[in-house]
Structure formats: structure tokens, C-alpha cells
N, C-alpha and C. Protein backbone atom coordinates (compact mmCIF):
# COMPACT_ATOMS: atom_id res chain seq x y z
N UNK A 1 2.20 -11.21 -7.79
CA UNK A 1 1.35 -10.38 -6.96
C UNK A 1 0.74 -11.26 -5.89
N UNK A 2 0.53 -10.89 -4.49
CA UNK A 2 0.31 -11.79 -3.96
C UNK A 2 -1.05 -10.92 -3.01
N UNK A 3 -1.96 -11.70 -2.40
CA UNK A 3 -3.01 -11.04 -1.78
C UNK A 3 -3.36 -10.41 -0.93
N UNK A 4 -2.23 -10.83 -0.29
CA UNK A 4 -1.71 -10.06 1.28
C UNK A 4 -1.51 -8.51 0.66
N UNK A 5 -0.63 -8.49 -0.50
CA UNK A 5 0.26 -6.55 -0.63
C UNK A 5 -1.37 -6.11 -1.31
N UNK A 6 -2.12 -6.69 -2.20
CA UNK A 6 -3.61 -6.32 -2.32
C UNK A 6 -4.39 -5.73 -1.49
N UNK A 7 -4.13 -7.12 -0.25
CA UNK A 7 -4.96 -6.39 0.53
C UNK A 7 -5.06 -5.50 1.42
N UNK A 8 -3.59 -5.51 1.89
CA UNK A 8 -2.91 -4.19 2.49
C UNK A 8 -3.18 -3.03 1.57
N UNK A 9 -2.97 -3.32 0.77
CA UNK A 9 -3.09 -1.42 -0.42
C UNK A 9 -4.64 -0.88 -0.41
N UNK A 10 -5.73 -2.53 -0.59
CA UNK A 10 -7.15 -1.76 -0.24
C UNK A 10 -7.11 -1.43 1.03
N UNK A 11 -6.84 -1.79 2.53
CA UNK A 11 -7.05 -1.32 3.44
C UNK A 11 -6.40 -0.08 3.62
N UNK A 12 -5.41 0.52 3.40
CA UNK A 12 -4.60 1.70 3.24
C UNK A 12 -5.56 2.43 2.29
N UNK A 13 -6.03 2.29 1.36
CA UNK A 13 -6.61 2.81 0.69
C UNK A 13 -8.05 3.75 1.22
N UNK A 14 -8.35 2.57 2.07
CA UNK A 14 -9.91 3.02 2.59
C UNK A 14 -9.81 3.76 3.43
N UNK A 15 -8.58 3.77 4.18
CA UNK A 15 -8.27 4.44 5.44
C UNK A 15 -7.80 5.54 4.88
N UNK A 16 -7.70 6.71 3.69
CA UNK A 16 -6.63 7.57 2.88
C UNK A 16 -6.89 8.98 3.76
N UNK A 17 -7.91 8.93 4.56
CA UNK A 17 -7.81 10.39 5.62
C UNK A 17 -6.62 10.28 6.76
N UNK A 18 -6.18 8.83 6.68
CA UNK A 18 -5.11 8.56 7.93
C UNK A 18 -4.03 8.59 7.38
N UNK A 19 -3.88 8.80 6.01
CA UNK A 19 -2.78 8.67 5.06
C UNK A 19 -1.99 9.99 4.76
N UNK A 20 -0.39 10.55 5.01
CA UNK A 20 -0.26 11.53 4.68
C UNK A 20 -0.46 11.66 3.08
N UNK A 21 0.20 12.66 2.57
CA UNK A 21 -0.26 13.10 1.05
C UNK A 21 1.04 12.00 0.32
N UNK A 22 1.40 11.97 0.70
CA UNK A 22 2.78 11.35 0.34
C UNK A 22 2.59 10.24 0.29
N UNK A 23 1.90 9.32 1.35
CA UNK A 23 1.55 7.88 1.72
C UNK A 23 0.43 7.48 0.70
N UNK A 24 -0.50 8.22 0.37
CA UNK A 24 -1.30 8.53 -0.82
C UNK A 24 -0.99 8.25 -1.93
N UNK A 25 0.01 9.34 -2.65
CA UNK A 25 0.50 8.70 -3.65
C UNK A 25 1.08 8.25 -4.02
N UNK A 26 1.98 6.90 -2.71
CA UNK A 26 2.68 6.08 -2.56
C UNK A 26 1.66 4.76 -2.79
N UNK A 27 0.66 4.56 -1.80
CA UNK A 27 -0.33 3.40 -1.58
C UNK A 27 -0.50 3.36 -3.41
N UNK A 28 -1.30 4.82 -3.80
CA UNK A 28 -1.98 4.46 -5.68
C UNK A 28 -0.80 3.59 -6.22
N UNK A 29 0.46 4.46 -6.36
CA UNK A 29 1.28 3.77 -7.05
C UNK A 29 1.81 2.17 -7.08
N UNK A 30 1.26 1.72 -5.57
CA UNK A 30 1.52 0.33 -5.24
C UNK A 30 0.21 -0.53 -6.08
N UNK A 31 -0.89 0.16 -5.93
CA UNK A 31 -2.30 -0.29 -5.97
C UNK A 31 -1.82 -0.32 -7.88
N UNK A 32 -1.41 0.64 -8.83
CA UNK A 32 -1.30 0.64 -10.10
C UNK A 32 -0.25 -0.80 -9.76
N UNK A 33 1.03 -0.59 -9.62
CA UNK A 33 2.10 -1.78 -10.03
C UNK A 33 1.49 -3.03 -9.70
N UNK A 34 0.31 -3.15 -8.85
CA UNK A 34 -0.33 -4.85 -8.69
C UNK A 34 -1.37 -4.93 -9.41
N UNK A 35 -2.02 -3.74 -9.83
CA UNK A 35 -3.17 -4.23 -11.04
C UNK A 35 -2.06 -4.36 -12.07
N UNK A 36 -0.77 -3.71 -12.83
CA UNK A 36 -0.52 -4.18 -13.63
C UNK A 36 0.64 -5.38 -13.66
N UNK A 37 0.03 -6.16 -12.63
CA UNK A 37 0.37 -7.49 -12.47
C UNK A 37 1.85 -7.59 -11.95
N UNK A 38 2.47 -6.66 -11.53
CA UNK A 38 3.85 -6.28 -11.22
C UNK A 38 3.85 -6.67 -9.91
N UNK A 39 5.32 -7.55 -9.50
CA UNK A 39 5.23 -7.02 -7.87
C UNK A 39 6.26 -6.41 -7.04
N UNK A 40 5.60 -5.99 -6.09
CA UNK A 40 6.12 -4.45 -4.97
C UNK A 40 8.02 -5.39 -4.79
N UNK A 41 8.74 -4.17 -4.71
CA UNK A 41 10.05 -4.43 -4.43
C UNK A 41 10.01 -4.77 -2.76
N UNK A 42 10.89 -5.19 -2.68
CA UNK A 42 11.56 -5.60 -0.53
C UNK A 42 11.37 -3.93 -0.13
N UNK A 43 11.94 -3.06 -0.90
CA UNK A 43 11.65 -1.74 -0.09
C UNK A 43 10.38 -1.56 0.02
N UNK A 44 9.39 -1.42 -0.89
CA UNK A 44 8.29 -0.76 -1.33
C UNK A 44 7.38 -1.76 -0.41
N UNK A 45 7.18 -3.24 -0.42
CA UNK A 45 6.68 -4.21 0.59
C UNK A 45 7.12 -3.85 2.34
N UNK A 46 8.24 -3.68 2.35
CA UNK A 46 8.32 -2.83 3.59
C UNK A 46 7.96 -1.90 3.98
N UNK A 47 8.24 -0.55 2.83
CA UNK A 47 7.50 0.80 3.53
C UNK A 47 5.72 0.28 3.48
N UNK A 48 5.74 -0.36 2.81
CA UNK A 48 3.78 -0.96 3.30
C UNK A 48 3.32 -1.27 4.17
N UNK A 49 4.23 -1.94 5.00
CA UNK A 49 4.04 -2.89 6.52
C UNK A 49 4.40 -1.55 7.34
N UNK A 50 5.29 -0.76 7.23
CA UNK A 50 5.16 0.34 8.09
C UNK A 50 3.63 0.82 7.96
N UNK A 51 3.48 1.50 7.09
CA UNK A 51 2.19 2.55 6.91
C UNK A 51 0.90 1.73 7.00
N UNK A 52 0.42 0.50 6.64
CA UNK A 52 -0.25 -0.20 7.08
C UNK A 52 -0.72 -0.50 8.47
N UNK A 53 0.53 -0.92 9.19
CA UNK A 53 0.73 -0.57 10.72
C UNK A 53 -0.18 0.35 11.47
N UNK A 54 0.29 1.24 10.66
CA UNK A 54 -0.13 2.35 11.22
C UNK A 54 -1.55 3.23 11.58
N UNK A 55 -1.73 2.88 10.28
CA UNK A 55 -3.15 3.10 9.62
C UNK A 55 -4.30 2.02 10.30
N UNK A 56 -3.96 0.81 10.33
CA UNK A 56 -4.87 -0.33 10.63
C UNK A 56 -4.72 -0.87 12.42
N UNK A 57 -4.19 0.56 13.22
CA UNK A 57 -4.51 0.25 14.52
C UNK A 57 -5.10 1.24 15.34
């Protein structure tokens, strides 16, 4: 798990009115697989940097 996909998932997180419904319960599911110490696949780390993007400009 690394701190960067953390901290991307809290900032996505805080931002969840900019989030579609989908991106929602995409971000939780990222936010569950790094509390349970798991880490995000090349896809799942990518669709993050998209929606992150997005959200955080």
C-alpha cells in the first residue's frame, strides 16, 4: 500500500459530490482494499489517476 493511492482515495473521497455514483463506489472499494492492506491493481491505480484528475482541479 503506498501513500500516494491513500491519499488520492481520501481526496476523492472528500470531494464525493464531484464523484459520479459509480466513482463512489469505486473510490470505497479502493479505500476498503488499502485499509485491508491490499494493493490497487495497474487498472484500478489508473482508473484513480483519471478520476482524481478530475475531481482535484
Amino acid at each position: 500500500m503506498t501513500s500516494e493511492d491513500e491519499d488520492m482515495v481520501d481526496d476523492c473521497l472528500a470531494r464525493d459530490s464531484r464523484l459520479t455514483e459509480w466513482e463512489q463506489e469505486f473510490i470505497r472499494s479502493l479505500h476498503e482494499r488499502l485499509d485491508e492492506g491490499r494493493e490497487l491493481t495497474e487498472k484500478q491505480a489508473a482508473r484513480l489517476d483519471v478520476i482524481w484528475d478530475r475531481v482535484t482541479t
